[in-house]
C-alpha atoms as a PDB file:
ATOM      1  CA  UNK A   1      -3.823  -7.553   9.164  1.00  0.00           C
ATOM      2  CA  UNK A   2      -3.819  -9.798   6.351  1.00  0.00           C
ATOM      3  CA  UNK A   3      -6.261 -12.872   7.935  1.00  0.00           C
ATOM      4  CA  UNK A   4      -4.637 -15.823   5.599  1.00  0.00           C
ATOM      5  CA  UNK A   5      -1.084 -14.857   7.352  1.00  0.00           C
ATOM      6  CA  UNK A   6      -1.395 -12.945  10.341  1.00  0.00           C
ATOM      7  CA  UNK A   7       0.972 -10.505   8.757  1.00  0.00           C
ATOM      8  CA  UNK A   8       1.161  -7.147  10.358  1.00  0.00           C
ATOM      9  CA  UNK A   9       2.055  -3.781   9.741  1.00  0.00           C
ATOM     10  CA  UNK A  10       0.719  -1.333  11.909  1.00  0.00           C
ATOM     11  CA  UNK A  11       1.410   2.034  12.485  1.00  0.00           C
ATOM     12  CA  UNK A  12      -0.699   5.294  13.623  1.00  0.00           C
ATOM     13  CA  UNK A  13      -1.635   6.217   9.870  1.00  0.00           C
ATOM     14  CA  UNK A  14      -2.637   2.827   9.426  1.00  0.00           C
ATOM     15  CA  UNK A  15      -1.580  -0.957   7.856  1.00  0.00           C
ATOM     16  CA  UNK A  16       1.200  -1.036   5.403  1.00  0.00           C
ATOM     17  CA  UNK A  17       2.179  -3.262   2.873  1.00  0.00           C
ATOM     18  CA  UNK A  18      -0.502  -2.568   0.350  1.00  0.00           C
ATOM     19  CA  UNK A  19       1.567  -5.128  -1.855  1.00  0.00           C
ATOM     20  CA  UNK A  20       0.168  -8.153   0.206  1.00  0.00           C
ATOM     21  CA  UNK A  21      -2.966  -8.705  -1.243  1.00  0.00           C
ATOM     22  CA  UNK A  22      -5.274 -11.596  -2.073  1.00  0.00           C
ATOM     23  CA  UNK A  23      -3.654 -14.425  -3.471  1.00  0.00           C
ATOM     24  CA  UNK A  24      -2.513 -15.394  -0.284  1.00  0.00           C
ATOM     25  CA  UNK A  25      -5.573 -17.063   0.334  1.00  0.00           C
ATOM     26  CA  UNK A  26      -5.248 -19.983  -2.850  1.00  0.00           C
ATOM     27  CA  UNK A  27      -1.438 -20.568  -1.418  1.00  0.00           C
ATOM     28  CA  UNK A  28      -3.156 -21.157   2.702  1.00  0.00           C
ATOM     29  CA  UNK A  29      -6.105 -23.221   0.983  1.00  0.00           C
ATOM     30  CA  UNK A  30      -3.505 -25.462  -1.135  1.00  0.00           C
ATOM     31  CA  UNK A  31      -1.294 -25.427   1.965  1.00  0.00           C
ATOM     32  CA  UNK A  32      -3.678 -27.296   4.071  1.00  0.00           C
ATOM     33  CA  UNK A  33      -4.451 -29.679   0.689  1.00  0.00           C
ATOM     34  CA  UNK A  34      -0.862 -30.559   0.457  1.00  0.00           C
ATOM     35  CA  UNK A  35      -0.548 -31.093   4.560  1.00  0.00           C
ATOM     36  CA  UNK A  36      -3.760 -33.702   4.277  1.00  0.00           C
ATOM     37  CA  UNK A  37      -1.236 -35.477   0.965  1.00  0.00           C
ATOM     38  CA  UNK A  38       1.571 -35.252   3.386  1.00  0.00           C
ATOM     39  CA  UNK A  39      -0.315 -36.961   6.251  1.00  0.00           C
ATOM     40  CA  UNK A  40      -2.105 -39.613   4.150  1.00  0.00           C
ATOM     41  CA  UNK A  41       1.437 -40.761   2.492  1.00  0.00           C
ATOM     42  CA  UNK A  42       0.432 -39.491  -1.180  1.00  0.00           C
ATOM     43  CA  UNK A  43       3.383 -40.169  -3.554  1.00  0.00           C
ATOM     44  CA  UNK A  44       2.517 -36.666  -5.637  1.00  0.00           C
ATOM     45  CA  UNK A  45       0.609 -33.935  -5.711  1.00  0.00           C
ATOM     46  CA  UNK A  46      -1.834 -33.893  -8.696  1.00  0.00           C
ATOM     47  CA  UNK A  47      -0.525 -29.932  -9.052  1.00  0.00           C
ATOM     48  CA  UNK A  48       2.718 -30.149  -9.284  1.00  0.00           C
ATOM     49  CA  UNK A  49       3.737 -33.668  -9.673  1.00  0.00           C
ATOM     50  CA  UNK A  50       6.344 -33.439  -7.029  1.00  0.00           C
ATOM     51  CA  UNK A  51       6.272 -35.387  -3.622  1.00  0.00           C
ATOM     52  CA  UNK A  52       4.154 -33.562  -1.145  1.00  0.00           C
ATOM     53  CA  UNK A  53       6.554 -32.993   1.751  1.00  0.00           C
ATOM     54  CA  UNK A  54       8.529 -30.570  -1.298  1.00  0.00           C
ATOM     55  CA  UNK A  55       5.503 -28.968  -2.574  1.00  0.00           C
ATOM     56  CA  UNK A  56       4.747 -27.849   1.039  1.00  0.00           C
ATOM     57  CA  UNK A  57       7.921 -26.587   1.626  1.00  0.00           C
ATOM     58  CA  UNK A  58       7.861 -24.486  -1.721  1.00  0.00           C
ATOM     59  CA  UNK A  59       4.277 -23.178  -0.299  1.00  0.00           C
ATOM     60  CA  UNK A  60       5.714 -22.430   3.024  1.00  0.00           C
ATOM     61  CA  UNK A  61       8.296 -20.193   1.903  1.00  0.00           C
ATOM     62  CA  UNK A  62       5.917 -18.504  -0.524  1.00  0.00           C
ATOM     63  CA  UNK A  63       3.801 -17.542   2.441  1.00  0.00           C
ATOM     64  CA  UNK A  64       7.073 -16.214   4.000  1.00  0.00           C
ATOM     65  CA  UNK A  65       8.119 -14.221   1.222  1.00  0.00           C
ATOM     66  CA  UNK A  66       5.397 -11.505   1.764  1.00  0.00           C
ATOM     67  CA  UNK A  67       6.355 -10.866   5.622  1.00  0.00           C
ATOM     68  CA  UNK A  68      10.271 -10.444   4.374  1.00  0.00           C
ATOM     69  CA  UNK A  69       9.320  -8.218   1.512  1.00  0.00           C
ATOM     70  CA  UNK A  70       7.071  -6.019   4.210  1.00  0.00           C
ATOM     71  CA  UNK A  71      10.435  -6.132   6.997  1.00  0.00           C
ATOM     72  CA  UNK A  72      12.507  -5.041   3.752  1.00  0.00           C
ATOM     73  CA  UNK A  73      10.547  -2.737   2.521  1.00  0.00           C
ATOM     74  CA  UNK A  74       9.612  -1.426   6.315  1.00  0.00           C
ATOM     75  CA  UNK A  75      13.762  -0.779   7.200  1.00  0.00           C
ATOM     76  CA  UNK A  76      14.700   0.228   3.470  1.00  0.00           C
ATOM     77  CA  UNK A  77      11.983   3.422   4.148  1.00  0.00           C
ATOM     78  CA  UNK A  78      13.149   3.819   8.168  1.00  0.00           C
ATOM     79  CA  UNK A  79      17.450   3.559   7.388  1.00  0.00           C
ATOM     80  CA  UNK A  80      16.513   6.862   5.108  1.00  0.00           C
ATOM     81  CA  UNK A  81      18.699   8.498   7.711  1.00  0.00           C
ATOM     82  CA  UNK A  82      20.316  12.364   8.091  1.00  0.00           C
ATOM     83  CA  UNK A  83      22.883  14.120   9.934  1.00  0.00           C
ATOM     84  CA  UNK A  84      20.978  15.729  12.573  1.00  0.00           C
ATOM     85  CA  UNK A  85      22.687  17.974  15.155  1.00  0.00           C
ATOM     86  CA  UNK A  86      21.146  17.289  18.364  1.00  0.00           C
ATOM     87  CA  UNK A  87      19.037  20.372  20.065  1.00  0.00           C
ATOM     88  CA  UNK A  88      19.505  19.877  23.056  1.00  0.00           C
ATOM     89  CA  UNK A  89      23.790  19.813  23.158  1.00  0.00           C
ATOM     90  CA  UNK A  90      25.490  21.822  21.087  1.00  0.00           C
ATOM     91  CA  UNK A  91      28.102  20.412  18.732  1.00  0.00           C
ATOM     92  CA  UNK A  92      26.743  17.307  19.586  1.00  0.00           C
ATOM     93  CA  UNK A  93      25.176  14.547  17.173  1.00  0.00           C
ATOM     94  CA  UNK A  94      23.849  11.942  19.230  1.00  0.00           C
ATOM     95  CA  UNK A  95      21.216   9.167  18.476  1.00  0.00           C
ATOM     96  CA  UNK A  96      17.755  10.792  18.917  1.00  0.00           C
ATOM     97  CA  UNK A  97      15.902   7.192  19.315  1.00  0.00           C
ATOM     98  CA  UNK A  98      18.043   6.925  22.416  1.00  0.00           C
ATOM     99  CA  UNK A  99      18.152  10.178  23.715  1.00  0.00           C
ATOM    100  CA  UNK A 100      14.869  10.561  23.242  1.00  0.00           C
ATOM    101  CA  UNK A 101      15.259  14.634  23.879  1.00  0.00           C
ATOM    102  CA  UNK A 102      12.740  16.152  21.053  1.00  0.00           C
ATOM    103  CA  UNK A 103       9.906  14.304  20.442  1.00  0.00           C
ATOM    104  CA  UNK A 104       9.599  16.074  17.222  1.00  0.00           C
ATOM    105  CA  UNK A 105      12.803  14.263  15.321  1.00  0.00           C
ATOM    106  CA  UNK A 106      11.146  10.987  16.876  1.00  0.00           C
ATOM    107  CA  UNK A 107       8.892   8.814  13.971  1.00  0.00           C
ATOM    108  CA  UNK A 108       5.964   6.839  14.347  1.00  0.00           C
ATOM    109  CA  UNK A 109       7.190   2.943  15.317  1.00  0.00           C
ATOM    110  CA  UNK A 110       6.350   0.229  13.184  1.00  0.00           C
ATOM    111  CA  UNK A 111       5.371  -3.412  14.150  1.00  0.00           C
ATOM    112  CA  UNK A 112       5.917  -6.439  11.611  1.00  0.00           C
ATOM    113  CA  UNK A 113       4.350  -9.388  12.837  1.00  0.00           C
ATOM    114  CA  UNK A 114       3.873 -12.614  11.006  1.00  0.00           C
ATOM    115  CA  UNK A 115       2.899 -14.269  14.122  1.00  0.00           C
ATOM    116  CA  UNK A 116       3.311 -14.059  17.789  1.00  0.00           C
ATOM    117  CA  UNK A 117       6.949 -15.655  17.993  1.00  0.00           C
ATOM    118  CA  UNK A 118       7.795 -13.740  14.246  1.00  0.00           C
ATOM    119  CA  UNK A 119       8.143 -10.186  14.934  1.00  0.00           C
ATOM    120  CA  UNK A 120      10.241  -6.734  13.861  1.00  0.00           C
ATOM    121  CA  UNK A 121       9.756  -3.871  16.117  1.00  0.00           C
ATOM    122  CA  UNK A 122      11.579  -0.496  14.165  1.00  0.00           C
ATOM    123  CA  UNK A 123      11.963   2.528  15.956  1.00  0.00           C
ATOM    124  CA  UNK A 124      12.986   4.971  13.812  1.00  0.00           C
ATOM    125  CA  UNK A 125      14.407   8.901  14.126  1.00  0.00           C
ATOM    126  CA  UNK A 126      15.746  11.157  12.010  1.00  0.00           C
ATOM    127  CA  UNK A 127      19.399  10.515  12.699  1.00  0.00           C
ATOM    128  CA  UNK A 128      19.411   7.084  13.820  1.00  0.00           C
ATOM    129  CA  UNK A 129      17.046   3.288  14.135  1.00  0.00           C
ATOM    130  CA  UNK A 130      16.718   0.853  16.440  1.00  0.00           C
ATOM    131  CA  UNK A 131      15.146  -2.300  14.936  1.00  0.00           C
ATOM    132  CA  UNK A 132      14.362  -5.401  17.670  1.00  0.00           C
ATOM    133  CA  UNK A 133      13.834  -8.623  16.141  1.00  0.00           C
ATOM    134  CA  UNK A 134      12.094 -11.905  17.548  1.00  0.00           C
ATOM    135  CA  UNK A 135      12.830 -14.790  15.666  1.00  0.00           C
ATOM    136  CA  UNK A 136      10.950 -18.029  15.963  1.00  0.00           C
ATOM    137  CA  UNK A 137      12.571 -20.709  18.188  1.00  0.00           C
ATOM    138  CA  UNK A 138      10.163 -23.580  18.163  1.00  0.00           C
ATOM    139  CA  UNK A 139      12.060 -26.626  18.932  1.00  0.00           C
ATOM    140  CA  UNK A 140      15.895 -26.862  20.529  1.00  0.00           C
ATOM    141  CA  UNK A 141      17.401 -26.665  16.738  1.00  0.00           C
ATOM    142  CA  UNK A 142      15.730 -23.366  16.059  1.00  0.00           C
ATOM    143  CA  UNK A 143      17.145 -22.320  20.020  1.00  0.00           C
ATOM    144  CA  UNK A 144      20.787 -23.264  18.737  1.00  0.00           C
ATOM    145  CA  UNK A 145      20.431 -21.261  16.190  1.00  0.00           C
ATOM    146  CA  UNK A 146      19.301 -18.078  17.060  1.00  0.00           C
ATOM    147  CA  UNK A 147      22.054 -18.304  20.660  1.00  0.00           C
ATOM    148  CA  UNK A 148      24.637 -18.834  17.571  1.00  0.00           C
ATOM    149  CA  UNK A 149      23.341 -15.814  15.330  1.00  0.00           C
ATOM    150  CA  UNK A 150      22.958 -13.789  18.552  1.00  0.00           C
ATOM    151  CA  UNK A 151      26.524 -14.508  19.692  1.00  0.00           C
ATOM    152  CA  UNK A 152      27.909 -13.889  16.605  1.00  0.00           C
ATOM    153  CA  UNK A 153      26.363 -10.821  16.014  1.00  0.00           C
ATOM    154  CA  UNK A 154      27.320  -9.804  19.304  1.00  0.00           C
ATOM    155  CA  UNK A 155      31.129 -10.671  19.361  1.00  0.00           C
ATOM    156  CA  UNK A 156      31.469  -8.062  16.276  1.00  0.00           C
ATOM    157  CA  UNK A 157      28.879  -5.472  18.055  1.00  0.00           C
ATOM    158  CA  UNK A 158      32.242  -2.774  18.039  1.00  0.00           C
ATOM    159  CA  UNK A 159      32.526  -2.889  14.382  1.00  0.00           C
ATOM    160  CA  UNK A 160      28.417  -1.916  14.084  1.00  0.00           C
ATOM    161  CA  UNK A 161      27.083   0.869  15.669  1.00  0.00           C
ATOM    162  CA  UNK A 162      25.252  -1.025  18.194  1.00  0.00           C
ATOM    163  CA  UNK A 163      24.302   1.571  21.674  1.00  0.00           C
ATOM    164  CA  UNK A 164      21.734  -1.300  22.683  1.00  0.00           C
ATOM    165  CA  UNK A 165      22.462  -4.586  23.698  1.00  0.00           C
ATOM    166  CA  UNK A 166      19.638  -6.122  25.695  1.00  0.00           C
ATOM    167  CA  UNK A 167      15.678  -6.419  24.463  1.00  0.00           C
ATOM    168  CA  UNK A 168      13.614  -3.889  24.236  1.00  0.00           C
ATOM    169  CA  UNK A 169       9.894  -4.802  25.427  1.00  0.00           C
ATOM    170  CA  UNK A 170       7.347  -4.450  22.740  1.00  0.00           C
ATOM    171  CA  UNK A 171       4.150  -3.345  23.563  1.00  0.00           C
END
């Protein structure tokens, strides 16, 4: 749990990430200098030199780029996928993280939490993933959004393997 986020990686061996480290601490510190500019009407930062309201923006999505890295880095090391008969049918090669027949083939789940309403929940097997994602949706723009990227993804579910189509709860 990196404190200055709240970003999370947590499996049974332990966090992940080890690449989020300590300089996220200057960028929450000037974060909350810039807000106070922001708030006060400043025309530019002393940093920088640009307005405020930009400066914070650039901050913002440098906090963000840590928690992406950690969900790419997370499903680039879980989508290392096989061929793997299944033992309980045979001739059969069916997803093991749905099956859930042999609890052997099944991997340790990993959690990737920037915040409470941020989150990546990856399941992985040996022969197949299944990745939940909650995404933000703070005010009715951010609602919009994610109904249109849902229904979107959703109208071309037959051209993705897709067995799932409702939430899985996260624990």
């Amino acid at each position: 749990m990196n404190p200055t986020l709240g970003i999370t990686a947590c499996t049974d061996d332990g966090p992940q990430c080890p690449e989020i480290g300590e300089k996220e601490s200057c960028i929450t510190e000037e974060v909350k200098v810039v807000a106070r500019a922001v708030a006060e009407g400043a025309p530019k930062t002393p940093r920088s030199g640009a307005s405020p309201a930009r400066h914070l923006r650039n901050l913002v999505s440098q906090s963000l780029r840590p928690y992406l890295q950690c969900v790419r880095s997370s499903l680039t090391a879980a989508m290392s996928l096989s061929n793997f008969a299944s033992q309980a049918s045979e001739r059969h090669n069916v997803p093991e993280i749905e099956a859930q027949t042999s609890p052997e083939v099944l991997l340790n789940p990993l959690t990737v939490s920037r915040n409470e309403n941020e989150r990546v929940f990856i399941e992985p097997s040996v022969n197949s993933i299944r990745v939940s994602i909650r995404i933000k949706q703070a005010d009715e723009i951010e609602h919009i959004l994610v109904h249109k990227f849902t229904r979107f993804l959703t109208q071309r579910a037959e051209s993705f393997f897709i067995l799932r189509r409702k939430p899985v709860k996260v624990r």
